[in-house]
Protein backbone atom coordinates (compact mmCIF):
# COMPACT_ATOMS: atom_id res chain seq x y z
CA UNK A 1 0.00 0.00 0.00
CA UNK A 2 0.98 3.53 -0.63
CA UNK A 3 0.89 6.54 0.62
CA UNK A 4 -1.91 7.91 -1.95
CA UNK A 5 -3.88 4.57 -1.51
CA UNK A 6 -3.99 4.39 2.19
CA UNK A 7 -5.08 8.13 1.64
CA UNK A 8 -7.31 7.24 -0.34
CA UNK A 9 -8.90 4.59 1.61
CA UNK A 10 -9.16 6.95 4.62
CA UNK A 11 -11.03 9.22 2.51
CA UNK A 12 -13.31 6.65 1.44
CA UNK A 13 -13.87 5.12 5.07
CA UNK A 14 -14.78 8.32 6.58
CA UNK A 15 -16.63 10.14 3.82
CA UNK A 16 -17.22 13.41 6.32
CA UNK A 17 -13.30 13.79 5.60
CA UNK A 18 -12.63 15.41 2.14
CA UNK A 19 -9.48 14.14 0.71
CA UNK A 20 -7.24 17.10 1.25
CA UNK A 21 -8.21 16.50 5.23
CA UNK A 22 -6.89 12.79 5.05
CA UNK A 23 -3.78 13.79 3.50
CA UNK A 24 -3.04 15.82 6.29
CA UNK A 25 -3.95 13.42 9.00
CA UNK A 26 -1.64 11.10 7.05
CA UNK A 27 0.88 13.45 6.95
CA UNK A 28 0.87 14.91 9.72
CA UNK A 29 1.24 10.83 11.56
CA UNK A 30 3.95 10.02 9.17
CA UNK A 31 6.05 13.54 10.08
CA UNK A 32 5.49 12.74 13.46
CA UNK A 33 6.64 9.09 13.66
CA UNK A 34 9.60 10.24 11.61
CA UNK A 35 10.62 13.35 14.26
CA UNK A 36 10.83 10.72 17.20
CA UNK A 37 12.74 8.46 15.01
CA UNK A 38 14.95 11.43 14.59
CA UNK A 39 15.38 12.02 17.98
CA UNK A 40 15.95 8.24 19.21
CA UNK A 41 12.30 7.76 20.49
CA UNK A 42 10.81 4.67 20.27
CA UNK A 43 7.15 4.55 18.63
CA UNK A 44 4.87 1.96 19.87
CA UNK A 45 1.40 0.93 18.33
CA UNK A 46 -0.32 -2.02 20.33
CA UNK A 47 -1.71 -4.62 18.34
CA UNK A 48 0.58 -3.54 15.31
CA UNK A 49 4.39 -3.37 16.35
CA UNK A 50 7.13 -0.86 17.03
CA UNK A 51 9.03 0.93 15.34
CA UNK A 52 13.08 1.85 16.91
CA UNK A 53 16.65 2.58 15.87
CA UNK A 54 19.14 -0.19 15.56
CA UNK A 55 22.86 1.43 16.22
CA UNK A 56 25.61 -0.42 13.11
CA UNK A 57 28.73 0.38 14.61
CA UNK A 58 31.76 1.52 12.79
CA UNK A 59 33.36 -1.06 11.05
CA UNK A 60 36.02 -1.58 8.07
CA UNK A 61 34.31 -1.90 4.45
CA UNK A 62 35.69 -3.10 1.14
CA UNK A 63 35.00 -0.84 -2.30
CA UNK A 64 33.45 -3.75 -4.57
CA UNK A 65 34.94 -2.43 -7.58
CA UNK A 66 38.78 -1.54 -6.44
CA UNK A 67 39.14 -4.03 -3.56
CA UNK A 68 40.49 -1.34 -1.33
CA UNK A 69 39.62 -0.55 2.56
CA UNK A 70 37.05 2.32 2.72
CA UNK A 71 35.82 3.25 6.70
CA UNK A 72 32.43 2.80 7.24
CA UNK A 73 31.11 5.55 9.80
CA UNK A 74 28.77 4.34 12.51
CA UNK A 75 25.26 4.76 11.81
CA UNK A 76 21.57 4.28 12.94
CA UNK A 77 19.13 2.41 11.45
CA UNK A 78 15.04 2.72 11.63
CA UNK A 79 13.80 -1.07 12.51
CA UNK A 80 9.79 -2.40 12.67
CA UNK A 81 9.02 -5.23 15.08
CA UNK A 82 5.87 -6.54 14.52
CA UNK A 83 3.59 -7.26 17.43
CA UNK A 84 1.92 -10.31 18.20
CA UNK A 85 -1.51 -9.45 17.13
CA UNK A 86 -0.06 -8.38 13.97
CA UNK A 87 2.27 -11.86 13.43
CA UNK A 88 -0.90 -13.50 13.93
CA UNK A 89 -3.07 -12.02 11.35
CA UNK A 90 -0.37 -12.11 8.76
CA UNK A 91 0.30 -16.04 9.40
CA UNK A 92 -3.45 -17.20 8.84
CA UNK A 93 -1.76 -20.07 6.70
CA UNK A 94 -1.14 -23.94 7.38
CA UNK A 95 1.02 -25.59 5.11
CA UNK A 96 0.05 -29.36 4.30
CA UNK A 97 2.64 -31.25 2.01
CA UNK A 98 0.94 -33.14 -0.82
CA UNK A 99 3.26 -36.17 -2.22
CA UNK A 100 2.72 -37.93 -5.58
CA UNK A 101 1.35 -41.12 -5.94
CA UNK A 102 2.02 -43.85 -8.48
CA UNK A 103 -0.91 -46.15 -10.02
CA UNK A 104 0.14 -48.80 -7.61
CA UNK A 105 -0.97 -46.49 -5.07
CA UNK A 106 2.62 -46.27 -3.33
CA UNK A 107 3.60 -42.69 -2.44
CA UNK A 108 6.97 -41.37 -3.82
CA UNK A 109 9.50 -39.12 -1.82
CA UNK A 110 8.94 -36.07 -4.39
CA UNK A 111 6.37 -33.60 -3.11
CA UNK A 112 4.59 -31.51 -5.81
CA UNK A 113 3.56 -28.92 -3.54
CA UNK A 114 1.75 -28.13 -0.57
CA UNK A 115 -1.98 -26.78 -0.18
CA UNK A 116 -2.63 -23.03 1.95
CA UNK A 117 -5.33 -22.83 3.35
CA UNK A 118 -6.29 -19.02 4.20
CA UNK A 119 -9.35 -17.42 6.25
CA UNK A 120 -10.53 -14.30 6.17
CA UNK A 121 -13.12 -13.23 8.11
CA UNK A 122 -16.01 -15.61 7.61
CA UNK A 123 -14.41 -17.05 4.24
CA UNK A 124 -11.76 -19.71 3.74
CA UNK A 125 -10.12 -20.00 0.32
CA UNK A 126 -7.93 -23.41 -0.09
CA UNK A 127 -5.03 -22.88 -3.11
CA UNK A 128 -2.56 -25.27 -4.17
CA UNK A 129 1.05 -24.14 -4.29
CA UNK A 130 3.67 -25.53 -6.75
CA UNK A 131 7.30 -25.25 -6.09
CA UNK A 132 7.65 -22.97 -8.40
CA UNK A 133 5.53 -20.63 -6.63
CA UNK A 134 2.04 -21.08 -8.64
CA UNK A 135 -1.69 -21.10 -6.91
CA UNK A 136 -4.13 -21.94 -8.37
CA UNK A 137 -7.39 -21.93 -6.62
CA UNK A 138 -9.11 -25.36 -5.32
CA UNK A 139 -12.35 -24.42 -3.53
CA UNK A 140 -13.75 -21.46 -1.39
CA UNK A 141 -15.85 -22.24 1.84
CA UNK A 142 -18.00 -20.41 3.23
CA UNK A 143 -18.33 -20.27 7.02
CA UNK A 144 -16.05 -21.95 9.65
CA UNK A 145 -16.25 -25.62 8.42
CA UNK A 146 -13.33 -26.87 6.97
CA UNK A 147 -10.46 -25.21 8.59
C-alpha cells in the first residue's frame, strides 16, 4: 500500500473527511513518527508493532569495484518489530505437504507442492502451491467448516 492509496482509503472510510483532510492526517502521523525516530524515540502501536533505531557500529568496508579498505562511519538504522496481534493475522496459513502417488498407489518421496489454506473473516479460500511458486485456486468455503 501507498501513501496515496492508504489516503485514499481513509477518505473513502470516513466520507465526512474530504481528501485534502486525510492527506493531512496522514501526513501529519507520518512527520510525526519520523521526528521521534529522529530524535531516538521509540514509537509503539499495540496490536501492530514498534518501530526503533538499531545502532551499526563503525566497522572496516571493502569498495566492490577496487578491492580497497574504505571506513564505514557508525550509523543508525530505523527497525519495525511486529507485534503479536499483527504476526498473527499475517500467518493465517497452514502448510500441508501433498506427495505424488504412483498407479500402484505407493507414495513417492517427491512432493509436488503443498496446499494453503487461508481465512478471512467468515471465508476460507484453499489454493494449491507448486514449487515454483504457482496457486491456483481449489475451492472457497463459506463459514467456519473446513479449517
Amino acid at each position: 500500500m501507498t501513501k496515496s492509496e492508504l489516503i485514499d482509503l481513509l477518505a473513502s472510510h470516513y466520507p465526512q473527511l474530504v481528501a485534502r483532510d486525510a492527506e493531512m492526517a496522514v501526513k501529519t502521523l507520518l512527520d510525526s513518527m519520523g521526528q521521534c525516530l529522529t530524535e531516538g524515540q521509540r514509537i509503539e502501536i499495540r496490536g501492530f508493532g514498534s518501530f526503533g533505531l538499531n545502532h551499526r557500529p563503525a566497522r572496516q568496508g571493502r569498495n566492490p569495484k577496487t578491492g580497497e579498505k574504505v571506513h564505514v562511519p557508525e550509523k543508525f538504522v530505523p527497525h519495525f518489530k511486529p507485534g503479536k496481534d499483527l504476526r498473527d493475522r499475517v500467518d493465517l496459513t497452514e502448510s500441508i505437504r501433498i506427495v505424488e502417488a504412483d498407479g500402484a498407489g505407493d507414495r513417492a518421496d517427491r512432493p509436488l507442492g503443498h496446499l494453503k489454506h487461508v481465512r478471512c473473516g467468515e471465508h476460507a479460500l484453499t489454493f494449491h502451491v507448486t514449487p515454483g511458486g504457482n496457486a491456483d485456486l481449489l475451492a472457497k468455503q463459506v463459514g467456519e467448516a473446513g479449517l
